[in-house]
Protein backbone atom coordinates (compact mmCIF):
# COMPACT_ATOMS: atom_id res chain seq x y z
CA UNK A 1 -64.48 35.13 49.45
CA UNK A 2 -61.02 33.40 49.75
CA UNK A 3 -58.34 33.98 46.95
CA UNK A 4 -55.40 31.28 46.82
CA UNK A 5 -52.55 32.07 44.54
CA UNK A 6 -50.02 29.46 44.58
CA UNK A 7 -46.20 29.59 43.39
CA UNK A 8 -42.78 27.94 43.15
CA UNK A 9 -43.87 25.62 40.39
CA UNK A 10 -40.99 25.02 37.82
CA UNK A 11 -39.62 22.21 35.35
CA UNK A 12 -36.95 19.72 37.48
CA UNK A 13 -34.99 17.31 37.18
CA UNK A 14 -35.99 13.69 39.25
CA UNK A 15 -34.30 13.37 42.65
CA UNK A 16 -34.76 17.14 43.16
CA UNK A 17 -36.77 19.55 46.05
CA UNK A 18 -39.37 21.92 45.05
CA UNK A 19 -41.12 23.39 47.28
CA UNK A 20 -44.86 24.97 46.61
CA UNK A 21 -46.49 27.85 48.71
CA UNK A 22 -50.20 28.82 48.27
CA UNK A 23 -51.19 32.39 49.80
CA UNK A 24 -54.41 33.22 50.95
CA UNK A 25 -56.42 36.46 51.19
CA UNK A 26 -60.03 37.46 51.80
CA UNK A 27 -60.78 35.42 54.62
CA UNK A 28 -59.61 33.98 58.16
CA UNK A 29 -56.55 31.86 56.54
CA UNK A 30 -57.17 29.83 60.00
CA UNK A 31 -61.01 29.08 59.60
CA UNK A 32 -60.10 26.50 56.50
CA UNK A 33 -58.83 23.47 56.44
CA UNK A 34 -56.12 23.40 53.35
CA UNK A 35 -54.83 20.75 50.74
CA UNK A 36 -53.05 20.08 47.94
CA UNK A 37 -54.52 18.70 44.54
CA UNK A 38 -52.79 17.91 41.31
CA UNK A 39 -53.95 16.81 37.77
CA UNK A 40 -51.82 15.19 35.02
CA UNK A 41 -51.49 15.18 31.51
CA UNK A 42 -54.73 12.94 30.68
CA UNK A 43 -56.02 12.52 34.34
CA UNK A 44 -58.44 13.62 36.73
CA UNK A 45 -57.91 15.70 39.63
CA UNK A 46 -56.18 13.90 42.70
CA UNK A 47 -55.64 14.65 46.26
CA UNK A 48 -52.13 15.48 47.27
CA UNK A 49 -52.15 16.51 50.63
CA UNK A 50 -54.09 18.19 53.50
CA UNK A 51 -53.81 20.05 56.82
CA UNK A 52 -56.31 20.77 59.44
CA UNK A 53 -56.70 24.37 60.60
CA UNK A 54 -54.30 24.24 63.26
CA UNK A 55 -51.48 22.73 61.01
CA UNK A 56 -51.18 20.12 63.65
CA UNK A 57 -52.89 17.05 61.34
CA UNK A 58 -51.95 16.12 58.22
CA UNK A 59 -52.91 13.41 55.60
CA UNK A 60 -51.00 12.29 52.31
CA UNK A 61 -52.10 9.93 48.99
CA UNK A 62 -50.11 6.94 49.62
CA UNK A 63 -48.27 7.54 45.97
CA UNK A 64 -46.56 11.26 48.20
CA UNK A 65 -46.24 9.75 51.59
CA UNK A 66 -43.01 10.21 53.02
CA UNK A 67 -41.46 12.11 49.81
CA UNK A 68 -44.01 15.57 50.41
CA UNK A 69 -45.40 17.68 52.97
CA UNK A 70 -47.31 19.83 53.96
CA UNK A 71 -47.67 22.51 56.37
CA UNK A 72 -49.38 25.97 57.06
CA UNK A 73 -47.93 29.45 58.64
CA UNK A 74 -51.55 31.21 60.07
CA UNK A 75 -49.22 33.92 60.55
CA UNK A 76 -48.43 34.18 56.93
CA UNK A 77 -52.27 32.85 55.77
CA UNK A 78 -49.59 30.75 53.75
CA UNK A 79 -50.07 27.08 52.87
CA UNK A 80 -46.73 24.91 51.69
CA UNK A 81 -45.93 21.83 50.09
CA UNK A 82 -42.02 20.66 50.33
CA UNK A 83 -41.68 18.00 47.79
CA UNK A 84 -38.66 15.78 47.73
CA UNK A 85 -37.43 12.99 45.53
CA UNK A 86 -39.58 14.03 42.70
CA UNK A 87 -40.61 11.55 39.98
CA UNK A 88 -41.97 11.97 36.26
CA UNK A 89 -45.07 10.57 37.49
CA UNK A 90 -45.55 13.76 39.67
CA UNK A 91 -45.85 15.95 36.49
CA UNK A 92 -48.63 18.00 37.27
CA UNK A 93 -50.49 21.23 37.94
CA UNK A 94 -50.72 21.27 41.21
CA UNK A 95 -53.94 23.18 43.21
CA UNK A 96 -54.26 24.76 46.48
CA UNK A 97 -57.57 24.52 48.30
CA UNK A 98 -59.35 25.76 51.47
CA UNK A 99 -62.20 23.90 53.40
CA UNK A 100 -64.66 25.22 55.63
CA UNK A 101 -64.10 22.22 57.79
CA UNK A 102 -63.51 22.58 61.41
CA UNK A 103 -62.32 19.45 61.82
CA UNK A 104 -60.10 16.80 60.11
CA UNK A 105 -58.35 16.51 57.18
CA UNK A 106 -60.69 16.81 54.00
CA UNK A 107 -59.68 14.72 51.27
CA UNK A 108 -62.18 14.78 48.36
CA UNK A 109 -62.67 18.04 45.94
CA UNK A 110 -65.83 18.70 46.97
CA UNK A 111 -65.05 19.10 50.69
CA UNK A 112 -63.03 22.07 49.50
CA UNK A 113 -64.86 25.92 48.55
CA UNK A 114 -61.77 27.66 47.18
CA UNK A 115 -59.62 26.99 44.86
CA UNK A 116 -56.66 28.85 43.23
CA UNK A 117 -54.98 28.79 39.54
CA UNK A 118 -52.73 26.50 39.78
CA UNK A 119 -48.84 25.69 39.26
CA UNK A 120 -47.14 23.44 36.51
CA UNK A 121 -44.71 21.49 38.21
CA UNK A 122 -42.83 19.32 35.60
CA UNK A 123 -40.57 16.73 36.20
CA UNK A 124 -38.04 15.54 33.60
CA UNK A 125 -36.23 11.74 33.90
């Protein structure tokens, strides 16, 4: 059984860097393929980000590309998400999850078996 406990959520100005870290325990952090999810106020669940085991694939939603990303430290059984230029629109708590996939970059919820808590990130125009 995998616990994820993620951190470094906050309330922010736009234009501003936060970056979010999701640690792992109870399992081989390097067996799982990990993403990012968020839901806002009044929305389903969406896919953020993911990496494959090795950290050395990624995938973004098109509405984070180029302003997020993500990356792993198997070392650490730490998962991260840098996020720069941040908008209102990405006012959301924000989920880690881990994947028994072995390979790719898993993109729907129900690819993923773990899931932790959650972090409010809030973004303020």
């Amino acid at each position: 059984q995998v616990q994820l406990v993620e951190s470094g959520g906050g309330a922010v100005q736009a234009g501003v860097s936060l970056r979010l870290s999701c640690a792992a325990s109870g399992g081989t952090f390097s067996y799982y393929a990990m993403g990012w999810f968020r839901q806002g106020p009044g929305k389903e669940r969406e896919f953020v980000a993911a990496i494959n085991r090795s950290g050395g694939r990624t995938y973004y939603a098109d509405s984070v590309n180029g302003r997020f990303t993500i990356s792993r430290d198997n070392a650490k059984n730490t998962v991260y998400l840098q996020m720069n230029s941040l908008k209102p629109e990405d006012t959301a708590v924000y989920y880690c999850a881990a994947g028994e996939v072995q390979i790719g970059t898993p993109r729907r919820a129900n690819e993923y078996n773990y899931w932790g808590q959650g972090t409010q990130v809030t973004v303020s125009s």
